[in-house]
N, C-alpha and C. Protein backbone atom coordinates (compact mmCIF):
# COMPACT_ATOMS: atom_id res chain seq x y z
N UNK A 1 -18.41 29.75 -16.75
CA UNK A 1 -17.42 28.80 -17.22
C UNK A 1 -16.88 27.96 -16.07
N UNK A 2 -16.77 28.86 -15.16
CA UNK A 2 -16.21 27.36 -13.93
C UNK A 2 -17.31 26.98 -13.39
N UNK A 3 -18.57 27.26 -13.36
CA UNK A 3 -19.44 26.01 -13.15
C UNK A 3 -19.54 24.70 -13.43
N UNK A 4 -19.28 24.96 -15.13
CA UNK A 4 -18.95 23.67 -16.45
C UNK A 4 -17.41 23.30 -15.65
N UNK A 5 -16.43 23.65 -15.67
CA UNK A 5 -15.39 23.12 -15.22
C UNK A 5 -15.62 22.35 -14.01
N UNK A 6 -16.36 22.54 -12.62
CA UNK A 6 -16.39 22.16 -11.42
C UNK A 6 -17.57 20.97 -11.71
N UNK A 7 -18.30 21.07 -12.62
CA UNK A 7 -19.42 19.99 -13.03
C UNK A 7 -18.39 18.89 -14.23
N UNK A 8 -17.80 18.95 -14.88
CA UNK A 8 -16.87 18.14 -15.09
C UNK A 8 -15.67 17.37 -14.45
N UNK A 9 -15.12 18.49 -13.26
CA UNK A 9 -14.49 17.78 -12.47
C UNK A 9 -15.04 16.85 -11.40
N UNK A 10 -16.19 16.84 -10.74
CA UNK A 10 -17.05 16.26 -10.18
C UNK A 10 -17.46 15.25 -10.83
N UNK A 11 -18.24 14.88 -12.05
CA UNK A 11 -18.31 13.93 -12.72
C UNK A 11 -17.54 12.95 -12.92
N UNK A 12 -15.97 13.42 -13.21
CA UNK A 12 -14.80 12.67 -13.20
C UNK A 12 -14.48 12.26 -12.09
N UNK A 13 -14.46 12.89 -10.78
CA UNK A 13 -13.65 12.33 -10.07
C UNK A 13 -15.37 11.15 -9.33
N UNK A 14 -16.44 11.20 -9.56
CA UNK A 14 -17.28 10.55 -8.88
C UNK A 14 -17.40 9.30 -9.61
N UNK A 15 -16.93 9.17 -11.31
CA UNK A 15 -16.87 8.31 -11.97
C UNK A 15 -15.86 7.84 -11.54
N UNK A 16 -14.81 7.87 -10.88
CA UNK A 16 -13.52 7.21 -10.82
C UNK A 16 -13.86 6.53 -9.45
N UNK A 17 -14.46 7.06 -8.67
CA UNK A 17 -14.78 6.84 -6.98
C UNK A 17 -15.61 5.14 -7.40
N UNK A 18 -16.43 5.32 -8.10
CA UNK A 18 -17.54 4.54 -8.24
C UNK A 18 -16.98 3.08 -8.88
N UNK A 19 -16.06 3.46 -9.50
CA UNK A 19 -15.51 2.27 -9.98
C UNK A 19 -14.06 2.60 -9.08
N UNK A 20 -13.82 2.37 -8.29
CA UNK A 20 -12.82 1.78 -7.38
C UNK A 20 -12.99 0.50 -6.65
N UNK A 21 -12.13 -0.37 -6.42
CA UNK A 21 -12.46 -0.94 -6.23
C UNK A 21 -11.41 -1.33 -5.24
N UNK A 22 -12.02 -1.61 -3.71
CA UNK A 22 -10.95 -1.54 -2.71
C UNK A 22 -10.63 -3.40 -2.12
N UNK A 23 -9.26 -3.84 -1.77
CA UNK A 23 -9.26 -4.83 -1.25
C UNK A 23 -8.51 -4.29 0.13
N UNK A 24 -8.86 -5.52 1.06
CA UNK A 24 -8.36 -5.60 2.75
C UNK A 24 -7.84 -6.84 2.95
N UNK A 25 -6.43 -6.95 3.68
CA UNK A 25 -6.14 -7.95 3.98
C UNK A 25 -5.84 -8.24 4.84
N UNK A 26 -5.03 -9.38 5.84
CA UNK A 26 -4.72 -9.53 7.17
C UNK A 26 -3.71 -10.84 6.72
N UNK A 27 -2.72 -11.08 7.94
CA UNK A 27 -1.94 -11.81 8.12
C UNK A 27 -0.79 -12.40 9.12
N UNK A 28 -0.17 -13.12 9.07
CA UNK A 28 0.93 -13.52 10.43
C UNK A 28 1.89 -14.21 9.70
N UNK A 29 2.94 -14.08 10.11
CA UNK A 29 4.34 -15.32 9.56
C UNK A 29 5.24 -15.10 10.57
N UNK A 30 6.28 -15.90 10.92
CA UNK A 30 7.34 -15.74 11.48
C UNK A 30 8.34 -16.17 11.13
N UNK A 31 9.72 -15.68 11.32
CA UNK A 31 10.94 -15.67 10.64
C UNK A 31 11.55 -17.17 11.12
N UNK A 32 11.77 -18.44 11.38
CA UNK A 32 12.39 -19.47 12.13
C UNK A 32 13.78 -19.03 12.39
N UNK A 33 14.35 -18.04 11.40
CA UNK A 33 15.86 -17.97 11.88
C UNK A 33 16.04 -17.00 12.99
N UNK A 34 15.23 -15.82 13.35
CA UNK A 34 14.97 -14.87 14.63
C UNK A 34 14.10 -14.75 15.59
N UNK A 35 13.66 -15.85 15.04
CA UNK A 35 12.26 -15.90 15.67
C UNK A 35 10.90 -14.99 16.44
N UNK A 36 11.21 -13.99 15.20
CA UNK A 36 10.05 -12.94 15.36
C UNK A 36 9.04 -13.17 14.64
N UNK A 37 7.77 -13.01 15.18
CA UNK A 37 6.08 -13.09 14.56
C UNK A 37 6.09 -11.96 14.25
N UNK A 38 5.63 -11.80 13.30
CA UNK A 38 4.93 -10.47 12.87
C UNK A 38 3.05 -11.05 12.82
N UNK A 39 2.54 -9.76 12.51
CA UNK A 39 1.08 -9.73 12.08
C UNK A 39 0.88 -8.17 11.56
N UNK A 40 0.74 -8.57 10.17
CA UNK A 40 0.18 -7.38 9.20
C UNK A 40 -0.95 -7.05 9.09
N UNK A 41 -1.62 -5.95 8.46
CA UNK A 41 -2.77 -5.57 7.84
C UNK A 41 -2.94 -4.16 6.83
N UNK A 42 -3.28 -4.52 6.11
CA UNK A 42 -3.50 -3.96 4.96
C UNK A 42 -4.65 -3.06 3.67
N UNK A 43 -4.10 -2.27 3.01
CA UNK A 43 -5.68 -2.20 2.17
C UNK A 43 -5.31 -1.58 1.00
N UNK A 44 -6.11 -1.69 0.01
CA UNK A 44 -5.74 -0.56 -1.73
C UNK A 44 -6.32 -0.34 -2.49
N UNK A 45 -6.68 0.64 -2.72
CA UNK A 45 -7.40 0.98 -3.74
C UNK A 45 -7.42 1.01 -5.42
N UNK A 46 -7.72 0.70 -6.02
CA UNK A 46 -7.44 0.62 -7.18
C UNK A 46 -8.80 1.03 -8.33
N UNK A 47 -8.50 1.96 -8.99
CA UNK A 47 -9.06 2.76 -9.85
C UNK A 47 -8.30 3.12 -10.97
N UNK A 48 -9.15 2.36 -12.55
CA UNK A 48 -8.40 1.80 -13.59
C UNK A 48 -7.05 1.75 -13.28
N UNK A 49 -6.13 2.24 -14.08
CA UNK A 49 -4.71 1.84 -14.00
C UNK A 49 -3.74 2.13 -12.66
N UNK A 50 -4.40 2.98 -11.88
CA UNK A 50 -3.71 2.99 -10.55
C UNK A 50 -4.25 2.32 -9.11
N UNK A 51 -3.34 2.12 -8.83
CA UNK A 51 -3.50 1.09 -7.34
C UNK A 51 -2.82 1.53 -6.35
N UNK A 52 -3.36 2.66 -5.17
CA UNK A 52 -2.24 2.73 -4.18
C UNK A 52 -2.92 1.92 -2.78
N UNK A 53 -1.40 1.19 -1.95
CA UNK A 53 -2.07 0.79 -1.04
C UNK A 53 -1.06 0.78 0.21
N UNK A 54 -1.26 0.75 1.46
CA UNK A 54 -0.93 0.54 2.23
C UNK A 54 -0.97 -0.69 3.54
N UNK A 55 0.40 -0.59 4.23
CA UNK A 55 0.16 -1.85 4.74
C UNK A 55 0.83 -1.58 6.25
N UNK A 56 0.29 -1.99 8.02
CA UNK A 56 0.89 -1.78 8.99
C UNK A 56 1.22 -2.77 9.00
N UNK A 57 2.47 -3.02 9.78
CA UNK A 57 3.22 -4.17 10.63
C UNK A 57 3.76 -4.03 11.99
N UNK A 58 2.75 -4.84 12.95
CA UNK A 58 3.54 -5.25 14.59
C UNK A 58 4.56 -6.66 14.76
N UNK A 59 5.50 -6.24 15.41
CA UNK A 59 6.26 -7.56 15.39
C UNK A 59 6.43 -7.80 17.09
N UNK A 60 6.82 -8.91 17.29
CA UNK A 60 7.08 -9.81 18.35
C UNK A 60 7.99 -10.69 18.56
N UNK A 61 9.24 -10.57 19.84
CA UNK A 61 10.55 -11.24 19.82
C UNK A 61 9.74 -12.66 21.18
N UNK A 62 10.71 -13.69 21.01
CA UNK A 62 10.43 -14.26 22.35
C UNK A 62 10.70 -13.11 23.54
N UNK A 63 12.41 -12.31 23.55
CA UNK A 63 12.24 -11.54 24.64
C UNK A 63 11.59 -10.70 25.21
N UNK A 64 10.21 -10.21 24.09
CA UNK A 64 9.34 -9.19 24.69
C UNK A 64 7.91 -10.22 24.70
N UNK A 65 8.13 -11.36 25.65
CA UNK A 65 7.19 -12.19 25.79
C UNK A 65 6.10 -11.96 24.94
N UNK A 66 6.73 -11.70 23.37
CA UNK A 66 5.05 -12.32 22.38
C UNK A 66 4.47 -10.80 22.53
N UNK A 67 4.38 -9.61 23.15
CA UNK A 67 4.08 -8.14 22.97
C UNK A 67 4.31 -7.61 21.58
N UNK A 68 3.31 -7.55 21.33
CA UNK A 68 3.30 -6.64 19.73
C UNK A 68 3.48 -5.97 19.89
N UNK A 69 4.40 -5.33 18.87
CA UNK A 69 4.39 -3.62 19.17
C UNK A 69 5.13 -2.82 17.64
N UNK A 70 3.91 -1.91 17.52
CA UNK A 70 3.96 -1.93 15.77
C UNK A 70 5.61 -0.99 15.48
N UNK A 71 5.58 -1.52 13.79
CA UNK A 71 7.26 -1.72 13.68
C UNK A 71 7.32 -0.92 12.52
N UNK A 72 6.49 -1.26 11.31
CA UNK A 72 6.73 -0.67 10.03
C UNK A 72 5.53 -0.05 9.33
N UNK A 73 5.50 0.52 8.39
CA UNK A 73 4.49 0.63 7.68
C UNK A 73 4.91 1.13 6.09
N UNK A 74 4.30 0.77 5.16
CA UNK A 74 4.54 0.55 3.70
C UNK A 74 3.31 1.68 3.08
N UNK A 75 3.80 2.58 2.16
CA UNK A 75 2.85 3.02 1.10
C UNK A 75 2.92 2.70 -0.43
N UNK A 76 2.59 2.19 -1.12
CA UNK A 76 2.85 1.84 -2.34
C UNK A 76 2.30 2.50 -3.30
N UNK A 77 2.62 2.97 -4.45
CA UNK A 77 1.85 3.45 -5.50
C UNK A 77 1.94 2.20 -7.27
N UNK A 78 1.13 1.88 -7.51
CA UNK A 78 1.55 1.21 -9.05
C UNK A 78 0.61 1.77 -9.73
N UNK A 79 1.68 2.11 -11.34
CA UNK A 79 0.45 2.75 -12.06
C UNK A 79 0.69 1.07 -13.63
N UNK A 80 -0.30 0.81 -13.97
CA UNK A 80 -0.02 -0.10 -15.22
C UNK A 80 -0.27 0.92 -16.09
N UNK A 81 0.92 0.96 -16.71
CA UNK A 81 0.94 1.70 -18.23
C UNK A 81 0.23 1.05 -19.49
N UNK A 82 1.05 -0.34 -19.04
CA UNK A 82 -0.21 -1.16 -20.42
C UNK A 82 -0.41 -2.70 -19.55
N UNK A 83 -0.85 -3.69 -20.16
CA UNK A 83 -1.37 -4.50 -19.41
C UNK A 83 0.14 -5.65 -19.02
N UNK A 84 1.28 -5.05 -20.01
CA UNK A 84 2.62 -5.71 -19.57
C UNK A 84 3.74 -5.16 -19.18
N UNK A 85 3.42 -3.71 -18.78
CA UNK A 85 4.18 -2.77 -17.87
C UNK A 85 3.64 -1.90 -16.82
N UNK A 86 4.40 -2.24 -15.50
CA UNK A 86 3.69 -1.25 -14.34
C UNK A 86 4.80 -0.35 -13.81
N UNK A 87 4.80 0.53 -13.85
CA UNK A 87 5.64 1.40 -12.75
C UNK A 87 5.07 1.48 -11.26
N UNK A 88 5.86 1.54 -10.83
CA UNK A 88 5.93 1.38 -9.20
C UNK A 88 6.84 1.83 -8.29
N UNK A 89 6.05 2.84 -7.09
CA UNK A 89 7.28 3.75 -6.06
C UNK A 89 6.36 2.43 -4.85
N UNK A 90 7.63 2.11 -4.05
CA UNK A 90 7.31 2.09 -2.62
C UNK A 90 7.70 2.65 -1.63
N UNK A 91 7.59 3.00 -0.37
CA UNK A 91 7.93 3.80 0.50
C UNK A 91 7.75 3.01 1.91
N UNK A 92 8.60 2.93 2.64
CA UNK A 92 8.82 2.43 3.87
C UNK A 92 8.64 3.49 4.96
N UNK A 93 8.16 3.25 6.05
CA UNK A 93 8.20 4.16 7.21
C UNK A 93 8.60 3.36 8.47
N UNK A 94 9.49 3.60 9.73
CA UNK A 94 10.02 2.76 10.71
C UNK A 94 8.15 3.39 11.60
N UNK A 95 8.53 3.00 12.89
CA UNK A 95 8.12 2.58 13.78
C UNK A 95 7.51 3.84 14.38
N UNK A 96 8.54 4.96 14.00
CA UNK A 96 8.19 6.88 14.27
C UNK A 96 7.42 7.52 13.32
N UNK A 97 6.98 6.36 12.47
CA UNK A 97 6.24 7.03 11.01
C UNK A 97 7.21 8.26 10.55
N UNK A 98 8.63 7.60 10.22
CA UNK A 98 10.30 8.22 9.86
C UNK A 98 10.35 7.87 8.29
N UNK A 99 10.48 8.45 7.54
CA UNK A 99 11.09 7.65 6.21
C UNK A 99 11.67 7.28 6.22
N UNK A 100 11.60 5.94 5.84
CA UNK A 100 13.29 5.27 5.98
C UNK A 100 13.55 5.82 4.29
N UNK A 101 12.85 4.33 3.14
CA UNK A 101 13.57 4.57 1.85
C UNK A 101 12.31 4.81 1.12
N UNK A 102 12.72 5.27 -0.35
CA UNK A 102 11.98 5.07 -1.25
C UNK A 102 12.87 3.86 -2.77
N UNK A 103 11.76 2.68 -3.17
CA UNK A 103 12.12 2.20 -4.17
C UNK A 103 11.26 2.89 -5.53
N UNK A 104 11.79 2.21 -6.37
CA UNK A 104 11.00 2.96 -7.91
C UNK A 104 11.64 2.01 -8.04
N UNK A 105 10.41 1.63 -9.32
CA UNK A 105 10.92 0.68 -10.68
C UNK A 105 9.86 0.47 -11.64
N UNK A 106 9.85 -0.58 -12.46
CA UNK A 106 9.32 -1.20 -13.41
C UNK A 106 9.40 -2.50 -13.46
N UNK A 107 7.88 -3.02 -14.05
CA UNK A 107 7.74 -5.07 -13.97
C UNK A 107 7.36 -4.98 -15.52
N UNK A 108 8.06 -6.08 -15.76
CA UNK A 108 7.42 -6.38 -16.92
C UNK A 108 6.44 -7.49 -16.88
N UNK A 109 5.71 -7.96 -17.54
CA UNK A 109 4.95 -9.19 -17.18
C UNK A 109 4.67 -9.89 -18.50
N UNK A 110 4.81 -11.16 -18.61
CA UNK A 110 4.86 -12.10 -19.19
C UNK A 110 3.33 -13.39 -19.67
């Protein structure tokens, strides 16, 4: 019997692998009012209704002559319940990989 169980769980989780479908991103902006650059990068996975992804961030002041030096990092989870509701936790981490917060909520979509 747990053969059949471990051959079903395998199936499932290789069917879910197979259809995942991962995006990567990259980026830069800077604030004009503090005038810090950042530069992000990113990635997430998403397999049917869930999507978790993560994202690093280095930032840069004029006083640390333009030196990156990484600052934050983001974990996200969204699950779509139906195609016009998602629940969603995010999670922040400082610079010590520290928790800062956790958000939760819900989107509706239109």
């Amino acid at each position: 019997m747990i053969k059949y169980v471990l051959a079903v769980v395998t199936a499932f989780i290789t069917t879910n692998l197979s259809a995942a479908e991962i995006t990567k991103y990259v980026g830069t902006e800077r604030n004009l009012d503090t005038e810090i650059n950042s530069v992000y990068a990113g990635a997430s996975v998403s397999a049917g209704a869930l999507t978790i992804g993560t994202e690093f961030t280095s930032t840069a002041t004029v006083e640390e002559n333009s030196q990156f030096n990484f600052s934050a990092m983001e974990v996200d989870v969204d699950y779509e319940v139906t195609p016009h509701v998602v629940l969603y936790m995010d999670n922040d981490y400082d610079a010590d990989f520290k928790h800062e917060d956790t958000v939760v909520g819900a989107k509706l979509k239109f």
